[in-house]
C-alpha atoms as a PDB file:
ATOM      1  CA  UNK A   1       0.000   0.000   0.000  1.00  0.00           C
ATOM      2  CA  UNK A   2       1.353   3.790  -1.046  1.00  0.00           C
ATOM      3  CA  UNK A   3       0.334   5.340   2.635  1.00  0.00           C
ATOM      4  CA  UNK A   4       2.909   4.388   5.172  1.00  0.00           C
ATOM      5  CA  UNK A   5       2.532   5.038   8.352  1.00  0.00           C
ATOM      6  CA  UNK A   6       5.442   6.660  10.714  1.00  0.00           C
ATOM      7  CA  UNK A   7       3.448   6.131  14.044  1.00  0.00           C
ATOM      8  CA  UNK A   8       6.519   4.341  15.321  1.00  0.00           C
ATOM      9  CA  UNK A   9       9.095   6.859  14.398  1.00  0.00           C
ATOM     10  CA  UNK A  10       6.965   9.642  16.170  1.00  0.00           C
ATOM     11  CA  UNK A  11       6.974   7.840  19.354  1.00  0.00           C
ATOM     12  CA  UNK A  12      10.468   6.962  19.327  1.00  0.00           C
ATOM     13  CA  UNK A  13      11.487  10.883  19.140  1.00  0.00           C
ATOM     14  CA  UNK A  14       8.994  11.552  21.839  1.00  0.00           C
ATOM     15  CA  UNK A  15      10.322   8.442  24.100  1.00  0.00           C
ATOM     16  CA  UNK A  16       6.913   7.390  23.768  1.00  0.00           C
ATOM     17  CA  UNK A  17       5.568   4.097  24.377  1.00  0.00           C
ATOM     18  CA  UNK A  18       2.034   3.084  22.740  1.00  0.00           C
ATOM     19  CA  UNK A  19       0.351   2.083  25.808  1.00  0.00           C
ATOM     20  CA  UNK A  20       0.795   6.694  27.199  1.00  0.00           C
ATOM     21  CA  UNK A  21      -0.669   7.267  23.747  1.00  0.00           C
ATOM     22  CA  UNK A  22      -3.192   5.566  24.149  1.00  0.00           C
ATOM     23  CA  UNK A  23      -3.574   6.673  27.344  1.00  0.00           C
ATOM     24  CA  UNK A  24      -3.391  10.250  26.274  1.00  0.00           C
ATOM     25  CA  UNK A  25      -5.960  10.194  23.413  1.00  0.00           C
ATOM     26  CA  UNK A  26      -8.213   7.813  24.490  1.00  0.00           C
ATOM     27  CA  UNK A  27      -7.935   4.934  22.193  1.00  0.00           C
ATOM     28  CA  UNK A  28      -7.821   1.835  22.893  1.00  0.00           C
ATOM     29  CA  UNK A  29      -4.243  -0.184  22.683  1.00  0.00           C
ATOM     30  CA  UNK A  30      -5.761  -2.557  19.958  1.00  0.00           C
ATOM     31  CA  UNK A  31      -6.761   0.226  17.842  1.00  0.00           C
ATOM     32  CA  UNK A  32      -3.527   2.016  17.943  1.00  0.00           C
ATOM     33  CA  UNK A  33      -1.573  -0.783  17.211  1.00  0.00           C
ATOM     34  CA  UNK A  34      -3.470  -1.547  14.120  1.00  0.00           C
ATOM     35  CA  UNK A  35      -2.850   2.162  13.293  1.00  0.00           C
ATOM     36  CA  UNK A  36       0.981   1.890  13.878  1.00  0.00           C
ATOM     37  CA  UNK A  37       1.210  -1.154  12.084  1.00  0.00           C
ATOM     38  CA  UNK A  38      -0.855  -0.065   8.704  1.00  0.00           C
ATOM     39  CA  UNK A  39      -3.262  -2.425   9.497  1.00  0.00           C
ATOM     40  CA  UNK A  40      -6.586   0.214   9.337  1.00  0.00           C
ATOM     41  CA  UNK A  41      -8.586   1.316   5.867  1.00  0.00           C
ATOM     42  CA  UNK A  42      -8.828   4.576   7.276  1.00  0.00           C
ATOM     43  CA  UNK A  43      -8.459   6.809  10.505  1.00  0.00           C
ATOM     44  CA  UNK A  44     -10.519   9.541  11.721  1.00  0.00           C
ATOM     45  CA  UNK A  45      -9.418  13.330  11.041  1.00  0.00           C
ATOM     46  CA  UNK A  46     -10.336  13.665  15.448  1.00  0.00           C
ATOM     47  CA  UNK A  47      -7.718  10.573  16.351  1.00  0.00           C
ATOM     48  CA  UNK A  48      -5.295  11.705  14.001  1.00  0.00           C
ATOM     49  CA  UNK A  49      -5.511  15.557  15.362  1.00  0.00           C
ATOM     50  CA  UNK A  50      -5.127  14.007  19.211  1.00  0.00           C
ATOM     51  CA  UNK A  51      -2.094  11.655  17.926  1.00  0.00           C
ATOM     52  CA  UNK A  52      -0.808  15.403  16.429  1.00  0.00           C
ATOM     53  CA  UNK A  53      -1.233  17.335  19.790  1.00  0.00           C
ATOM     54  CA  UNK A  54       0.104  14.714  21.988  1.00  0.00           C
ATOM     55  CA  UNK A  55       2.868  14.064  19.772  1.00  0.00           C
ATOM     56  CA  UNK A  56       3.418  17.921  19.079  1.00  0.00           C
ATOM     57  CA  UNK A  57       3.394  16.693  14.980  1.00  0.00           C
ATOM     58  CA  UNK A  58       2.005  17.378  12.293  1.00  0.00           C
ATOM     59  CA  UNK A  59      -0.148  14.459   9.606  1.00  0.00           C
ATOM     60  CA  UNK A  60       2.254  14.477   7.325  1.00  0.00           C
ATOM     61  CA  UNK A  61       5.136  13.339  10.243  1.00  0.00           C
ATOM     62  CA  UNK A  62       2.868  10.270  10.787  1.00  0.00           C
ATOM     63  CA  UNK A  63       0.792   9.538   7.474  1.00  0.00           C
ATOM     64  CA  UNK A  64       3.550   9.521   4.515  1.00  0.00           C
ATOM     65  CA  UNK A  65       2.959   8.881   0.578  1.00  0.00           C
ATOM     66  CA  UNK A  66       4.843   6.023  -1.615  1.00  0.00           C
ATOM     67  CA  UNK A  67       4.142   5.688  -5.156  1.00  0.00           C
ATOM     68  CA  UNK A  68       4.409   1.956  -5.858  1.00  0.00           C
ATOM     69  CA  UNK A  69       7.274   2.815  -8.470  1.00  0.00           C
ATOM     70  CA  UNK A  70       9.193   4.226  -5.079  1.00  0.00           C
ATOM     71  CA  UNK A  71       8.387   0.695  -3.724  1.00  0.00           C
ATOM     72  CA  UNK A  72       9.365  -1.323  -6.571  1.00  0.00           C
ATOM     73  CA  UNK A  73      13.186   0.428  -7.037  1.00  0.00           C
ATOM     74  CA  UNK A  74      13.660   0.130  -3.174  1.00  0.00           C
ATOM     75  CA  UNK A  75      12.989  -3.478  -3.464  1.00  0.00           C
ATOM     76  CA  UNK A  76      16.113  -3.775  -6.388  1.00  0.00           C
END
């Protein structure tokens, strides 16, 4: 899939652990892990604006863009 999601690299410069996230914004642990791991079909503009104030980010530090053609040379 061409959206990749940097969940984990946002935590790691905050010396966050996903169990305070989830904490913080209210989601549950399950959820969030799905999130982290790209395993959603979507995610809500409010959870991703609470992810962004906790984490002091912006969308496009967490939610990031790969054309397939990016995929396929990285995979040469």
């Amino acid at each position: 899939m061409p959206i990749i999601t940097n969940l984990d690299v946002m935590l790691a410069k905050r010396k966050m652990s996903l169990t305070q996230l989830s904490k913080a914004i209210g989601l549950s642990l399950t959820n969030l892990s799905l999130l982290k791991n790209g395993n959603v079909r979507g995610v809500r503009y409010k959870t991703l604006e609470k992810i962004c104030i906790v984490l002091a980010c912006q969308p496009g530090d967490i939610l990031e863009y790969r054309s397939n053609d990016d995929a396929f040379e990285s995979n040469k």
